[in-house]
N, C-alpha and C. Protein backbone atom coordinates (compact mmCIF):
# COMPACT_ATOMS: atom_id res chain seq x y z
N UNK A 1 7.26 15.84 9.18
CA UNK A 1 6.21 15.78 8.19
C UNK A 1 5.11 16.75 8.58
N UNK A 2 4.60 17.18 7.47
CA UNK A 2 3.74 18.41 7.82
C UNK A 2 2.39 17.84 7.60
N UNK A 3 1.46 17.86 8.77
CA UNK A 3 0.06 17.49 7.95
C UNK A 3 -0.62 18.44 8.35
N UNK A 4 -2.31 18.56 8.04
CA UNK A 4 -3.33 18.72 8.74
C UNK A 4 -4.12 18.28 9.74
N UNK A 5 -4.62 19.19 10.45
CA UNK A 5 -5.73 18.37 11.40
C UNK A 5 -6.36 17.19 10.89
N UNK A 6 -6.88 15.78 11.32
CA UNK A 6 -7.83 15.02 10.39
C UNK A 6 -6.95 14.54 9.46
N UNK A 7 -5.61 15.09 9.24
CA UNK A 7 -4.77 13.79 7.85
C UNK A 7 -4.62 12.37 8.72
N UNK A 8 -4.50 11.57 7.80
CA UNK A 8 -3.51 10.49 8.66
C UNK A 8 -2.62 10.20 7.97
N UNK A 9 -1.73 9.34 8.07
CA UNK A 9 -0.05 9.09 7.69
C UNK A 9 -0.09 7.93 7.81
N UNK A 10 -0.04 6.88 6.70
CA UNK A 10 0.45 5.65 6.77
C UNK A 10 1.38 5.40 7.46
N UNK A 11 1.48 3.99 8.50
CA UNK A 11 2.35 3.57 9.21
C UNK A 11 3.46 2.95 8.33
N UNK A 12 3.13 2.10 7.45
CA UNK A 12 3.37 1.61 6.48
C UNK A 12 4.51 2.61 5.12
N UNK A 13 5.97 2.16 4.70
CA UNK A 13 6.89 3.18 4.32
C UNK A 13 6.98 2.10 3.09
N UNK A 14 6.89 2.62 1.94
CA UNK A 14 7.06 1.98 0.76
C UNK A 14 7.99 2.49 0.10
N UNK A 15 9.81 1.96 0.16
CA UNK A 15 10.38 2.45 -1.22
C UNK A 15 10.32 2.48 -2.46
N UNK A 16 11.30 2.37 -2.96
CA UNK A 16 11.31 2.09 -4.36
C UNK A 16 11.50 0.93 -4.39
N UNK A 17 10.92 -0.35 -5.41
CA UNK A 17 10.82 -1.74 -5.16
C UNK A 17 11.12 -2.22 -6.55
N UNK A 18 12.25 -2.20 -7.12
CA UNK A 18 12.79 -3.17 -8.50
C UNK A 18 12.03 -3.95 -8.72
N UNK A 19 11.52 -4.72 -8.24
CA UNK A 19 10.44 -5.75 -8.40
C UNK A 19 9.22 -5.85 -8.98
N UNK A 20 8.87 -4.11 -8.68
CA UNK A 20 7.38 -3.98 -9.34
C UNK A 20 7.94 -2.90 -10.20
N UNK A 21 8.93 -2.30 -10.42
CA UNK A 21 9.23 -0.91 -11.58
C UNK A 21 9.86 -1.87 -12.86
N UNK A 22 9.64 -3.27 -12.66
CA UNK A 22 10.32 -4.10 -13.97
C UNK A 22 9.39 -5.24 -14.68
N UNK A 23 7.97 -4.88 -13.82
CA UNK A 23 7.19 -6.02 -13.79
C UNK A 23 6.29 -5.70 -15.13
N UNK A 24 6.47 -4.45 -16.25
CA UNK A 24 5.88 -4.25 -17.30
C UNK A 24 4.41 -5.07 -17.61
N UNK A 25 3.76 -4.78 -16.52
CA UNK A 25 2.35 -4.86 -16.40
C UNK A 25 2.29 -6.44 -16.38
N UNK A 26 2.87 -7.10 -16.03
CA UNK A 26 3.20 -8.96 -15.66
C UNK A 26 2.55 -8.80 -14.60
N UNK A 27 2.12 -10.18 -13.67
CA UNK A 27 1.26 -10.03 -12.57
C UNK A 27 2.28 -10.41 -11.85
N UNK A 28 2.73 -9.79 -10.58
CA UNK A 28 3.47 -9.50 -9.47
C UNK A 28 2.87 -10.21 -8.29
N UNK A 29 3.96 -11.49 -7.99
CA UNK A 29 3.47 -12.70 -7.34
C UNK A 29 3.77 -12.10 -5.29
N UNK A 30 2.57 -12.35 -4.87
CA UNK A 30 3.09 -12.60 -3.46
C UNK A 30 3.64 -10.49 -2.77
N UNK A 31 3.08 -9.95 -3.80
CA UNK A 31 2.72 -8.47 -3.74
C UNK A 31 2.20 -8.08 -1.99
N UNK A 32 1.68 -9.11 -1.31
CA UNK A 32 0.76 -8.48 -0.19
C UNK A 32 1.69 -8.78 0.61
N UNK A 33 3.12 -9.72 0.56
CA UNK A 33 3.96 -9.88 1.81
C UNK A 33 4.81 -8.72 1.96
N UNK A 34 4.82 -7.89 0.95
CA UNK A 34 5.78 -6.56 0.99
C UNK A 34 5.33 -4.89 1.45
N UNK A 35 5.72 -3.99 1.79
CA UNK A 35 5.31 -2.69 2.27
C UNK A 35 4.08 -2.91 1.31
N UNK A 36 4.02 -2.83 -0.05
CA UNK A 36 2.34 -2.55 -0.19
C UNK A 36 1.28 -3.26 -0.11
N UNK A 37 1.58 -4.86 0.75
CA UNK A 37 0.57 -4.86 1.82
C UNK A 37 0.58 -4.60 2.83
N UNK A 38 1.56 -4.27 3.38
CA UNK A 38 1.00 -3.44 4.58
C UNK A 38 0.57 -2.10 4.03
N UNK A 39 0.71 -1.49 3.02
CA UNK A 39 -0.05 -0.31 3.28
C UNK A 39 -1.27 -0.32 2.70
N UNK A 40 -1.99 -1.63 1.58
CA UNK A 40 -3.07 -1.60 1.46
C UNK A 40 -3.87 -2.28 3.11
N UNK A 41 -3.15 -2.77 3.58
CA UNK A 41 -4.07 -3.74 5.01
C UNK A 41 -4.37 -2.51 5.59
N UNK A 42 -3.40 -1.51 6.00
CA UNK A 42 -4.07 0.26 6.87
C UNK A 42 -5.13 0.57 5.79
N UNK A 43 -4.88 0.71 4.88
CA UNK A 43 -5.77 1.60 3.90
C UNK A 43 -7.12 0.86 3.97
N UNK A 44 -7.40 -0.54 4.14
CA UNK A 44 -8.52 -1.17 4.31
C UNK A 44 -9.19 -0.96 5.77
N UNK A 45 -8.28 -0.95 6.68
CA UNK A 45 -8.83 -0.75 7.70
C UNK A 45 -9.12 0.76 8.68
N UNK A 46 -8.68 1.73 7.52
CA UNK A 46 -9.00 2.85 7.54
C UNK A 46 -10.84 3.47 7.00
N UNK A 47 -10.74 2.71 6.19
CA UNK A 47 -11.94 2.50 5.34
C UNK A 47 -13.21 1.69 6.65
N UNK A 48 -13.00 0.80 7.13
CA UNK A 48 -13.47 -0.18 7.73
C UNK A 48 -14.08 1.29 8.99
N UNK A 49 -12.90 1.52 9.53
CA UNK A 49 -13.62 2.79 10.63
C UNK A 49 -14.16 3.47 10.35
N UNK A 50 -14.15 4.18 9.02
CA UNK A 50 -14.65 5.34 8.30
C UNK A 50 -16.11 4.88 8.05
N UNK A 51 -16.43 3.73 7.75
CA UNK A 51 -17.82 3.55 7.56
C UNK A 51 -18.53 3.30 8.64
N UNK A 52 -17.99 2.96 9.76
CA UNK A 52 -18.48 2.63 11.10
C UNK A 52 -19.71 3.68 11.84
């Protein structure tokens, strides 16, 4: 993976998830136990240092 100085790279790997590409704007139960909570929990706590 190619970054820049200063990028960071989610730890966090989100495929493709049937679950939410069928969910036609329905509310998507229990969303935070899957890759995109873990990648909103980095993304929050990326934020959290950044304001520090």
């Amino acid at each position: 993976m190619i970054t820049e100085p200063g990028d960071h790279m989610l730890k966090a790997t989100v495929g493709r998830r049937e679950q939410f590409a069928q969910a036609f704007s329905l509310l998507i139960e229990n969303a935070a136990t899957t890759a995109y909570g873990d990648a909103v929990e980095e993304l929050l706590e990326i934020g959290t240092e950044d304001a520090a």
